[in-house]
C-alpha atoms as a PDB file:
ATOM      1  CA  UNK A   1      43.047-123.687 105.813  1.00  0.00           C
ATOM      2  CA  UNK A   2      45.608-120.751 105.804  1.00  0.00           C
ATOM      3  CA  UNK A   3      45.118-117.499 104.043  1.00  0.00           C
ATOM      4  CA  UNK A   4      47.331-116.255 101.045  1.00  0.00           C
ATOM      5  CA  UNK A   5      49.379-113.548 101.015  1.00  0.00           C
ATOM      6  CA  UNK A   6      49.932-111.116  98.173  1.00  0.00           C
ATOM      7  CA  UNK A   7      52.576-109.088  97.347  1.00  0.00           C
ATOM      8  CA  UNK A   8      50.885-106.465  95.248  1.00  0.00           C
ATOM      9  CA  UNK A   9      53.232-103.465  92.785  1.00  0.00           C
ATOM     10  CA  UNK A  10      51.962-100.296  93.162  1.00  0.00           C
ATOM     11  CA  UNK A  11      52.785 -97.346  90.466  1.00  0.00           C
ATOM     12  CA  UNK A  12      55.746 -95.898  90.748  1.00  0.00           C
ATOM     13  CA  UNK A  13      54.632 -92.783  89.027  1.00  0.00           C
ATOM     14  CA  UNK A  14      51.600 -93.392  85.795  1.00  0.00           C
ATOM     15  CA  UNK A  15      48.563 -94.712  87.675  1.00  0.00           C
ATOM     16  CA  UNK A  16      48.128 -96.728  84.205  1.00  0.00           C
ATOM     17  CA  UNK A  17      50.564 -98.853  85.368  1.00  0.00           C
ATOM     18  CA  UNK A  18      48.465-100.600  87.948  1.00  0.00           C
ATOM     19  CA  UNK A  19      47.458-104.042  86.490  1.00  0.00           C
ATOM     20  CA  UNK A  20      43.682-105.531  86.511  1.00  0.00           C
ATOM     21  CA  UNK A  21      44.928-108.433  88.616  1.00  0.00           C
ATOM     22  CA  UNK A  22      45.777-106.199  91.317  1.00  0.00           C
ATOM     23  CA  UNK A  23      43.022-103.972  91.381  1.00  0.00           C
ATOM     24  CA  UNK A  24      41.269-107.691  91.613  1.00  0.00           C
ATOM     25  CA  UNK A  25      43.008-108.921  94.114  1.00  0.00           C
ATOM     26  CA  UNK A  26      43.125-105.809  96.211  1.00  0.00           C
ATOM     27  CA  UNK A  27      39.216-106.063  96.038  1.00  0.00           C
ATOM     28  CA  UNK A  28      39.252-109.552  97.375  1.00  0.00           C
ATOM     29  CA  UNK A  29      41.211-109.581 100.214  1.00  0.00           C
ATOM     30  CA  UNK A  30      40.361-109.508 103.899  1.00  0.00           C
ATOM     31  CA  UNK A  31      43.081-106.315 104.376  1.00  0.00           C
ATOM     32  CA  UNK A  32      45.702-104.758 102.811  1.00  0.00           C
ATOM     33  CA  UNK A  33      48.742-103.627 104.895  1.00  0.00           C
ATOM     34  CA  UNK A  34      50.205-100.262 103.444  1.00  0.00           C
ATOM     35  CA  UNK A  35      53.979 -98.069 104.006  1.00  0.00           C
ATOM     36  CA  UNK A  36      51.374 -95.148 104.216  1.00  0.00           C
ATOM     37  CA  UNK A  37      47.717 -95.505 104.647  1.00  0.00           C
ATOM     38  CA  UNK A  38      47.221 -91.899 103.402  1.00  0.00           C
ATOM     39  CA  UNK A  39      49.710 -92.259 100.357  1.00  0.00           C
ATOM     40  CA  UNK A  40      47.696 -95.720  99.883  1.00  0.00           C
ATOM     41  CA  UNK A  41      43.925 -94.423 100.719  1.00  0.00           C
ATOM     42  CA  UNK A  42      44.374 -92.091  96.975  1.00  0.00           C
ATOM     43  CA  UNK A  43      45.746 -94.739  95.186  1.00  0.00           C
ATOM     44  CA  UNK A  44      42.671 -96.887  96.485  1.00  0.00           C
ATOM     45  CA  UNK A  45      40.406 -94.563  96.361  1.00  0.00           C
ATOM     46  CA  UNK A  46      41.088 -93.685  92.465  1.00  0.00           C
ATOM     47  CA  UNK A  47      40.343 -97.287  91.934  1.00  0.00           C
ATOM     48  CA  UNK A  48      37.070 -97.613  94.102  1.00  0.00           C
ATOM     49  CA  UNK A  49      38.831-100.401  95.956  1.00  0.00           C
ATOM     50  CA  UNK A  50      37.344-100.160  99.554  1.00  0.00           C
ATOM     51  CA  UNK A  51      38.978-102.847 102.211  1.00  0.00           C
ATOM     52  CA  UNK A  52      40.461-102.366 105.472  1.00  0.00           C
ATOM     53  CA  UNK A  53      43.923-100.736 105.849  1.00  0.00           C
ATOM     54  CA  UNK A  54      46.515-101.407 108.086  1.00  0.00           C
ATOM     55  CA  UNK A  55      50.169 -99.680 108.766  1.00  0.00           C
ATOM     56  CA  UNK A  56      53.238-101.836 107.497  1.00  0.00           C
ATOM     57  CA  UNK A  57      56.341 -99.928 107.540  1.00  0.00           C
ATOM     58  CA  UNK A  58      59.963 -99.952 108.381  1.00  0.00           C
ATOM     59  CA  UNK A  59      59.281 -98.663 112.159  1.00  0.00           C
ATOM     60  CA  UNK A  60      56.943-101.196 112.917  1.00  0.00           C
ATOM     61  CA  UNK A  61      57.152-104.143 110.430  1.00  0.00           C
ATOM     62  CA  UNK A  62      58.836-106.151 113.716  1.00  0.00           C
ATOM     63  CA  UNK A  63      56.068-106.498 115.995  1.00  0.00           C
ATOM     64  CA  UNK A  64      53.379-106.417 112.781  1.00  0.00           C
ATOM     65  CA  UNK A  65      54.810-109.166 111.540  1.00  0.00           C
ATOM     66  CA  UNK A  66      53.579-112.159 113.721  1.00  0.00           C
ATOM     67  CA  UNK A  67      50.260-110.823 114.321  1.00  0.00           C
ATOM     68  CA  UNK A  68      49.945-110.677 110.617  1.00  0.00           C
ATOM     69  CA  UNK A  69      51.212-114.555 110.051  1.00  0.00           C
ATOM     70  CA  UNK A  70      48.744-115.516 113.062  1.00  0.00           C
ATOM     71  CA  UNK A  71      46.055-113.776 110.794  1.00  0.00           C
ATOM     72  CA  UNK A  72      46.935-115.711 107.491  1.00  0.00           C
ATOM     73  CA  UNK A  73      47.316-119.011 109.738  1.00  0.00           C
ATOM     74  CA  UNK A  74      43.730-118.345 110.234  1.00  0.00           C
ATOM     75  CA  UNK A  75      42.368-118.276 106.750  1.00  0.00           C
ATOM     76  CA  UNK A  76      42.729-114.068 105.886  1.00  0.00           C
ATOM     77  CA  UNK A  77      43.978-113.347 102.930  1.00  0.00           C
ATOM     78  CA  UNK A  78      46.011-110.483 102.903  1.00  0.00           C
ATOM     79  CA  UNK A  79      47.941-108.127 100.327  1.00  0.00           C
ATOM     80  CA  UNK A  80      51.059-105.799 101.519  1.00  0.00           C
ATOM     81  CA  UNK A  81      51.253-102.372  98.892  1.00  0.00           C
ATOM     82  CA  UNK A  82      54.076 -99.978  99.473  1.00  0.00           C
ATOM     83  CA  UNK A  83      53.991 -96.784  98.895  1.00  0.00           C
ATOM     84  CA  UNK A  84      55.116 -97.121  95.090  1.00  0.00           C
ATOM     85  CA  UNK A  85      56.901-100.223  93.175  1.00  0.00           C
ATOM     86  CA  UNK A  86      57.437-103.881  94.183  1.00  0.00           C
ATOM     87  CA  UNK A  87      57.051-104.909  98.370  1.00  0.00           C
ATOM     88  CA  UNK A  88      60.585-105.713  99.686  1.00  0.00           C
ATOM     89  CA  UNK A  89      62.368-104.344  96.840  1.00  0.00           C
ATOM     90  CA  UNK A  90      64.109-101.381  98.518  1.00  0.00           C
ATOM     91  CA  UNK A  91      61.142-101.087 100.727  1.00  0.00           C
ATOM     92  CA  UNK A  92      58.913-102.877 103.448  1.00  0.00           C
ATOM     93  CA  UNK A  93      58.085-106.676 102.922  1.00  0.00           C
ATOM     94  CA  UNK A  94      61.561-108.826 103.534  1.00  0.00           C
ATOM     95  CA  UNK A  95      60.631-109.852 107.140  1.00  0.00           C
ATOM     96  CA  UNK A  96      56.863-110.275 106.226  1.00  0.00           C
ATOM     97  CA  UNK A  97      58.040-112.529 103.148  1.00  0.00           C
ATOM     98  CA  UNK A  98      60.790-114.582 105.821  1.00  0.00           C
ATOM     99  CA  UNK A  99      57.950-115.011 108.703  1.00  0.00           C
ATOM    100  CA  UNK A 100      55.859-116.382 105.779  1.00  0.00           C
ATOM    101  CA  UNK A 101      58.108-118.893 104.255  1.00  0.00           C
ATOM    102  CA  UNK A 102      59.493-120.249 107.301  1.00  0.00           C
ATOM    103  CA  UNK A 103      55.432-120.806 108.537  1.00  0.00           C
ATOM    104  CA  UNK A 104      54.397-122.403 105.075  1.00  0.00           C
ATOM    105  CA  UNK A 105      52.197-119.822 104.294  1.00  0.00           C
ATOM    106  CA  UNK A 106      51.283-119.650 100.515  1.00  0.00           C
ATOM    107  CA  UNK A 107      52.781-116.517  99.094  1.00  0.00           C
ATOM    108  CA  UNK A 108      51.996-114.827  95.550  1.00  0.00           C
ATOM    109  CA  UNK A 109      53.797-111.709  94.530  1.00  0.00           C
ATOM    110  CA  UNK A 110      52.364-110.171  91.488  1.00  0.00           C
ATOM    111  CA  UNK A 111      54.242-108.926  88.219  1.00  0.00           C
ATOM    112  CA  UNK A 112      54.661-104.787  87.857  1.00  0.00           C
ATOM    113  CA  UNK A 113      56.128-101.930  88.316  1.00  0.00           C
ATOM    114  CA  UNK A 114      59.292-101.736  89.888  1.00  0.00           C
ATOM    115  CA  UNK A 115      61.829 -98.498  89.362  1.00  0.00           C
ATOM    116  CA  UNK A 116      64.965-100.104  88.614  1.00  0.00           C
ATOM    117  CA  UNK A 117      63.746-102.226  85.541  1.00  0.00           C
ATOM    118  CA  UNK A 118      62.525-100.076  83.091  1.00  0.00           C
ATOM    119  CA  UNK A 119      66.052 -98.001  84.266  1.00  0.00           C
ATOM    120  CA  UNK A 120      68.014-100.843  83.605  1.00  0.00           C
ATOM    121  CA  UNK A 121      66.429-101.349  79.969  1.00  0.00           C
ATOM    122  CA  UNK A 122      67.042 -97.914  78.239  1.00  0.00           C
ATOM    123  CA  UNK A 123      70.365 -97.234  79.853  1.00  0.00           C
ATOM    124  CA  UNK A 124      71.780 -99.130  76.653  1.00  0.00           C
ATOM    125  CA  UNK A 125      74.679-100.809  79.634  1.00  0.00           C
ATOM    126  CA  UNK A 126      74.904-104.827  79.728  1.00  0.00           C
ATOM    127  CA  UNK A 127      71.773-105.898  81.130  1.00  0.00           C
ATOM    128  CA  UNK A 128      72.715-109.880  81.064  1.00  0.00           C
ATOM    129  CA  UNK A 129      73.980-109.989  84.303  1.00  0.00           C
ATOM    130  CA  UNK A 130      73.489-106.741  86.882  1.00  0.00           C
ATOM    131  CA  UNK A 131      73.913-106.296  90.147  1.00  0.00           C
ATOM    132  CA  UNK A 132      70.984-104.630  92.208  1.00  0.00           C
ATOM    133  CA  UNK A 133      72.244-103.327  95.174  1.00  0.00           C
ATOM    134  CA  UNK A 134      69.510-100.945  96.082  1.00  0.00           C
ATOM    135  CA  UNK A 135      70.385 -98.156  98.041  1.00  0.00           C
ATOM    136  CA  UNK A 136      73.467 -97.217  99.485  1.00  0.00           C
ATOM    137  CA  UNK A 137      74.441 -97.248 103.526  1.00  0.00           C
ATOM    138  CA  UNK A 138      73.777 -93.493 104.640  1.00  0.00           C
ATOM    139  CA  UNK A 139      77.583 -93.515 106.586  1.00  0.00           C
ATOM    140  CA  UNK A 140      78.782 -96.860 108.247  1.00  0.00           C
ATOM    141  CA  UNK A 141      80.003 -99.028 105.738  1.00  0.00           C
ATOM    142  CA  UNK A 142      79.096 -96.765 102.506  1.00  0.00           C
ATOM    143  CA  UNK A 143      82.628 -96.905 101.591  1.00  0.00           C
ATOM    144  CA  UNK A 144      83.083-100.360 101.767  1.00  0.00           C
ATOM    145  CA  UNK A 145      80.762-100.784  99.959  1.00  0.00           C
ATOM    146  CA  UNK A 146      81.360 -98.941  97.181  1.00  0.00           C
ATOM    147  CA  UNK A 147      84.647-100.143  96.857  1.00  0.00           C
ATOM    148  CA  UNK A 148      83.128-103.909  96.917  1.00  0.00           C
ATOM    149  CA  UNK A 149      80.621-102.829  94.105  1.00  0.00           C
ATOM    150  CA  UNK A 150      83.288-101.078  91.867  1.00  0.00           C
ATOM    151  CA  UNK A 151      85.122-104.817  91.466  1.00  0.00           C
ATOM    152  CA  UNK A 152      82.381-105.959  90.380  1.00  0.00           C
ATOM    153  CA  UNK A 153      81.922-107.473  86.763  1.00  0.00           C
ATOM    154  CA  UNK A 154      78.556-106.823  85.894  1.00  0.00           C
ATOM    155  CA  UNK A 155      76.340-103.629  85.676  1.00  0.00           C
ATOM    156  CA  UNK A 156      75.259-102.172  88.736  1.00  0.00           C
ATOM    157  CA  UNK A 157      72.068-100.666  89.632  1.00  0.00           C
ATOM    158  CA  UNK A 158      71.214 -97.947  92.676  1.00  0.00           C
ATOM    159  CA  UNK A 159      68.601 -96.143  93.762  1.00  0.00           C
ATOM    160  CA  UNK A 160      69.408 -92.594  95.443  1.00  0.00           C
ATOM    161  CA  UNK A 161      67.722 -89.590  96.953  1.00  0.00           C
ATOM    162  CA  UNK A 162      67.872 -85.887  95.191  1.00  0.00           C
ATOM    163  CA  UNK A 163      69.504 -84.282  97.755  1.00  0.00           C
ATOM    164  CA  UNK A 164      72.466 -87.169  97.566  1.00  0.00           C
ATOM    165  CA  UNK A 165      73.094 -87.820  94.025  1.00  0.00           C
ATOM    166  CA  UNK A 166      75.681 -84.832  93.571  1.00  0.00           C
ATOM    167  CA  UNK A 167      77.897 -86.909  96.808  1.00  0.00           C
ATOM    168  CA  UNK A 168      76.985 -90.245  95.262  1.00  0.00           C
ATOM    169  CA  UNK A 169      78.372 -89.167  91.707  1.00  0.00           C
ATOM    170  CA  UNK A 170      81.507 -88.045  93.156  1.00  0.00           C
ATOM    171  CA  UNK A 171      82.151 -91.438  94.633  1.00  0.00           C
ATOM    172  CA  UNK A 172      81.339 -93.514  91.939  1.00  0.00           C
ATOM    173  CA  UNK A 173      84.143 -91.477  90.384  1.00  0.00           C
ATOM    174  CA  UNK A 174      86.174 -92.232  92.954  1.00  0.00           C
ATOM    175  CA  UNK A 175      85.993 -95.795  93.444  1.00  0.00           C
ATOM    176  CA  UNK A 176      84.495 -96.623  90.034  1.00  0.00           C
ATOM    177  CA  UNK A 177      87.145 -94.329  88.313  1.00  0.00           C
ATOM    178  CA  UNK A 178      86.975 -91.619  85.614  1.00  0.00           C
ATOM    179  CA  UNK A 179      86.002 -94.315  83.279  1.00  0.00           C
ATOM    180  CA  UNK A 180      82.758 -95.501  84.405  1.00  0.00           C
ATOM    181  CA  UNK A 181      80.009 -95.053  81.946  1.00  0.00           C
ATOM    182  CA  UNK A 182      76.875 -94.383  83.594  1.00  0.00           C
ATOM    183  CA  UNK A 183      73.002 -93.826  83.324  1.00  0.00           C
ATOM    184  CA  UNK A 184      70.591 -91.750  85.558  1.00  0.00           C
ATOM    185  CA  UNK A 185      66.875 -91.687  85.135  1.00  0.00           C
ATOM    186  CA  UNK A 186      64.468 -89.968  87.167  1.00  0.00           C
ATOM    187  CA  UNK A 187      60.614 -89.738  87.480  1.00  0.00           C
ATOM    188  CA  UNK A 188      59.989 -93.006  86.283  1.00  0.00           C
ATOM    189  CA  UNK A 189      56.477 -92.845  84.574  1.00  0.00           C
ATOM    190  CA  UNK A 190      56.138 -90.028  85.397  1.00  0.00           C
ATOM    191  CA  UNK A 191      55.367 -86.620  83.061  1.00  0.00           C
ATOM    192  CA  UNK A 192      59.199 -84.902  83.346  1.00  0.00           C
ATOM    193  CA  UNK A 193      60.569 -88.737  82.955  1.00  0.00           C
ATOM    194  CA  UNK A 194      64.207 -87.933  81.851  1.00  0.00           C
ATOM    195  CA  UNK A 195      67.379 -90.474  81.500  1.00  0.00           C
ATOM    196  CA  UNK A 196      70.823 -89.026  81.105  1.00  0.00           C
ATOM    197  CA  UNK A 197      73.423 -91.376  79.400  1.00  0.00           C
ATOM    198  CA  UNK A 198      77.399 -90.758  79.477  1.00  0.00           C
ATOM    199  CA  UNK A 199      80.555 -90.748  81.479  1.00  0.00           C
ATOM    200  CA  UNK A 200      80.787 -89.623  85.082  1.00  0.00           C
ATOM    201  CA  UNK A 201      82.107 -86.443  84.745  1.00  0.00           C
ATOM    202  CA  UNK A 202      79.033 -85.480  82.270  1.00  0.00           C
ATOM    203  CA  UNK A 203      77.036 -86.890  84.835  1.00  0.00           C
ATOM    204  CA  UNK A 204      78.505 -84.957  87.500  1.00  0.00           C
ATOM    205  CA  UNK A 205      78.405 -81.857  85.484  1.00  0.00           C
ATOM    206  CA  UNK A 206      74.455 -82.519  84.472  1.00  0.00           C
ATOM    207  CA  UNK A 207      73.915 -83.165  87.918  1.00  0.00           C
ATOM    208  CA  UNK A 208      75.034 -80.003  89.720  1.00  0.00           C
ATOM    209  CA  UNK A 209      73.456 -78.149  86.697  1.00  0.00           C
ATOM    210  CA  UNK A 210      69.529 -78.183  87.487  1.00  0.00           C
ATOM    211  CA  UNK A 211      68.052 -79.374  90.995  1.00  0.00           C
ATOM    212  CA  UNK A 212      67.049 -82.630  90.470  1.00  0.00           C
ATOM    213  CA  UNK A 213      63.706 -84.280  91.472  1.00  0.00           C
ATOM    214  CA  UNK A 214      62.318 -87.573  92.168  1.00  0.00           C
ATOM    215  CA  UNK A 215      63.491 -91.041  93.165  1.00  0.00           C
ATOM    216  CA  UNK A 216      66.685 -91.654  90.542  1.00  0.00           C
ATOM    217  CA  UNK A 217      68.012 -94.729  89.782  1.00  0.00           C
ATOM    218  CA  UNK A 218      71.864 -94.968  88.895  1.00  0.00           C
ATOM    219  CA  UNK A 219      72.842 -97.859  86.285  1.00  0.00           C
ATOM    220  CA  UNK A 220      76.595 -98.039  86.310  1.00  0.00           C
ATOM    221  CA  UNK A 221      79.046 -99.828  83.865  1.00  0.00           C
ATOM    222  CA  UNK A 222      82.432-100.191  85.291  1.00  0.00           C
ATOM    223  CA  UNK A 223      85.846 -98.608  84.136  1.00  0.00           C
ATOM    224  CA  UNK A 224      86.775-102.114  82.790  1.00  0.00           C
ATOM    225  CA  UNK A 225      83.480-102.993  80.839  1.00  0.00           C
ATOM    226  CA  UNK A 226      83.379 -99.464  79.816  1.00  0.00           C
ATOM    227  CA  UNK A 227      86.338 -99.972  77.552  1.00  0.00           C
ATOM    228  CA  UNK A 228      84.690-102.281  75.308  1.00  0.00           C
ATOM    229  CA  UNK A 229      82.092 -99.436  75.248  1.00  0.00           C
ATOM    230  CA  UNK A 230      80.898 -97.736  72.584  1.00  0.00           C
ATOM    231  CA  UNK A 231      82.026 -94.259  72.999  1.00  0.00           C
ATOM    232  CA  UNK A 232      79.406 -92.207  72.130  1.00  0.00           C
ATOM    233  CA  UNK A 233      77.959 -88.423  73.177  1.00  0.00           C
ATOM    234  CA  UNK A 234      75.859 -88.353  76.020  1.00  0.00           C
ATOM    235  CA  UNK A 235      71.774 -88.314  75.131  1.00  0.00           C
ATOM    236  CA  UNK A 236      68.593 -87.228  77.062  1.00  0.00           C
ATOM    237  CA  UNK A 237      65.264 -88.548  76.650  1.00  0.00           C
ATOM    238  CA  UNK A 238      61.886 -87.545  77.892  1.00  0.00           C
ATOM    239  CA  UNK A 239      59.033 -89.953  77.767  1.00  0.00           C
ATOM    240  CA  UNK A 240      56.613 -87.650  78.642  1.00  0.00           C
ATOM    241  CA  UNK A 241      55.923 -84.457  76.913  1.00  0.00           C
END
């Protein structure tokens, strides 16, 4: 009888976002396969979950994968954790997920947190239909794809780094145009949790103004859609205080 595997969310910032089913399932597995065993070993540790760890992560996640499926074919059960949010969303767990469907193996990927969602909710843009496109190519093909996400009719969601958001704002102006109503939140969950609402150049201009911290996620409303747009001053909020 094969083993299961479990995709398990991690925080992405308030450890109170960890659920009880996956503290429980983390307990009952044979392993769990981690991004970072160190960044992992705290998170486990805080929760007195004590199981073998193995190293999952974008450098090795080729020749990890079939010894893992070999594993599960053989009755482990095994979870994958990353090092915060959902396994394969923007992070290790596609190929795992792929070897695993195309051998039958049962697969269970729990409810939680996940950075984009609770982004996506307060940005007050159309959240019927959205486009998650993740991150952005560093340099071949960025521009393409830009240009392929600014015809798009739906919202659009990105993650980005700190130390690109300033270059990623100014193309969104460019391709998205001067139009484009957009949201950035930062620190999910965290304590300095901040979302900034308004049009690109206010975005821009808050941008460049502080040094910004923490994974952000971008939730953008093209210039077309942003016509039927409420126009309204830009806001802040802070979860935490």
């Amino acid at each position: 009888m094969t083993g299961i595997l479990y995709f398990v969310p991690t925080p992405v910032g308030n450890l109170d976002d960890m659920t009880f089913r996956a503290i429980k399932v983390l307990r009952e597995v044979d392993y769990i396969l981690c991004e970072d065993t160190r960044t992992s070993g705290v998170l486990l540790k805080h929760f007195e979950i004590s199981k073998p760890l193995k190293s999952y992560h974008l450098h090795n996640e080729h020749q990890m994968t079939e010894r893992i499926v070999d594993d599960l074919k053989n009755g482990q059960n095994i979870a994958i954790i990353t090092d915060a949010g959902t396994p394969g969303i923007s992070d290790p767990g596609f190929l795992l997920s792929k070897a695993g469907a195309d051998a039958e193996i049962e697969m269970i990927c729990l409810p939680g947190a996940t950075a984009f969602v609770p982004a996506l909710v307060v940005s007050g843009l159309p959240n019927n239909e959205f486009l998650f496109a993740g991150f952005l190519p560093q340099k071949k093909g960025r521009q393409t794809k830009l240009k392929q996400l600014a015809a798009e009719k739906k919202t659009v969601v990105l993650y980005e780094s700190p130390h690109k958001i300033n270059t990623t704002l100014e193309q969104i102006k460019e391709f998205f145009g001067e139009d484009a109503r957009i949201s950035l939140s930062r620190e999910i969950s965290k304590k300095f949790e901040e979302t900034k609402r308004g049009s690109i150049n206010e975005l821009i201009d808050f941008s460049k103004s502080k040094t910004l911290k923490g994974e952000i996620v971008l939730v953008i409303n093209n210039a077309d859609m942003a016509k039927g747009s409420a126009d309204e001053k830009p806001t802040s909020t802070n979860k935490y205080k």
